[in-house]
Protein backbone atom coordinates (compact mmCIF):
# COMPACT_ATOMS: atom_id res chain seq x y z
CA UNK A 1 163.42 -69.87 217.45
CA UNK A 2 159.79 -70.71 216.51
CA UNK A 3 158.81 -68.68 219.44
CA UNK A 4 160.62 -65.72 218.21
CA UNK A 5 158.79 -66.47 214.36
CA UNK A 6 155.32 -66.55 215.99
CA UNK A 7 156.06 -63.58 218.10
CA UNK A 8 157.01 -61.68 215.34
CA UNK A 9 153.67 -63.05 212.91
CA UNK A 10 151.50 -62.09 216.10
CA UNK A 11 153.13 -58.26 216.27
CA UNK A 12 153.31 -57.61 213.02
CA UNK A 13 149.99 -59.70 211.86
CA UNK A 14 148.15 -56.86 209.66
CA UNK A 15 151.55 -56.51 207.73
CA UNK A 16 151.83 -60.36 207.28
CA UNK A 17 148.02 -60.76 206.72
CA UNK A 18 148.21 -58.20 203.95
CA UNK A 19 151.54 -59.33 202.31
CA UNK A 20 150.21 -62.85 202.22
CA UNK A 21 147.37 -62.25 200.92
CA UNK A 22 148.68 -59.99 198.13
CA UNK A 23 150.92 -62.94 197.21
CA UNK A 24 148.13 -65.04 197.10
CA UNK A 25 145.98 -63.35 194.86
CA UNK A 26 148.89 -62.46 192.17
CA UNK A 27 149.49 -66.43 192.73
CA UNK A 28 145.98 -67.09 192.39
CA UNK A 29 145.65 -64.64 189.43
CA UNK A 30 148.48 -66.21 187.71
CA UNK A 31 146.92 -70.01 188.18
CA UNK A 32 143.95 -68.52 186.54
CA UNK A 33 145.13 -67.53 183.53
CA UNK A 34 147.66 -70.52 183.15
CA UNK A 35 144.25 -72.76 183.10
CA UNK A 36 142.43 -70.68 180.65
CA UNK A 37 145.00 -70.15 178.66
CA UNK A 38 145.45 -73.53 178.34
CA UNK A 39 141.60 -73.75 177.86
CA UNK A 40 141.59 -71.64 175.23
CA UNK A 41 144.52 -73.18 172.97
CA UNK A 42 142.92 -76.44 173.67
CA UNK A 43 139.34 -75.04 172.81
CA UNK A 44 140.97 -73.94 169.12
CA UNK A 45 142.71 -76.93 168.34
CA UNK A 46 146.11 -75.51 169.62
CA UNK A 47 146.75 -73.34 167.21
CA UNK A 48 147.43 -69.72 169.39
């Protein structure tokens, strides 16, 4: 079974390196602006 998995990440790597990494940055992009939102409302008291 994990054979199969790796066999599958190693012949289709470009497609899995792209996907992932696409994921990442929208995940990465949406940390971002969690933290300076939260920044932000704490930088004016709260009030948004």
């Amino acid at each position: 079974m994990a054979g199969d998995i790796l066999y599958f990440l190693h012949r289709h790597f470009r497609a899995v390196f792209l996907i992932g990494a696409t994921v990442g940055v929208m995940a990465l992009g949406l940390i971002v602006r969690g933290v300076l939102a939260l920044l932000f409302s704490a930088s004016t008291g709260g009030a948004v």
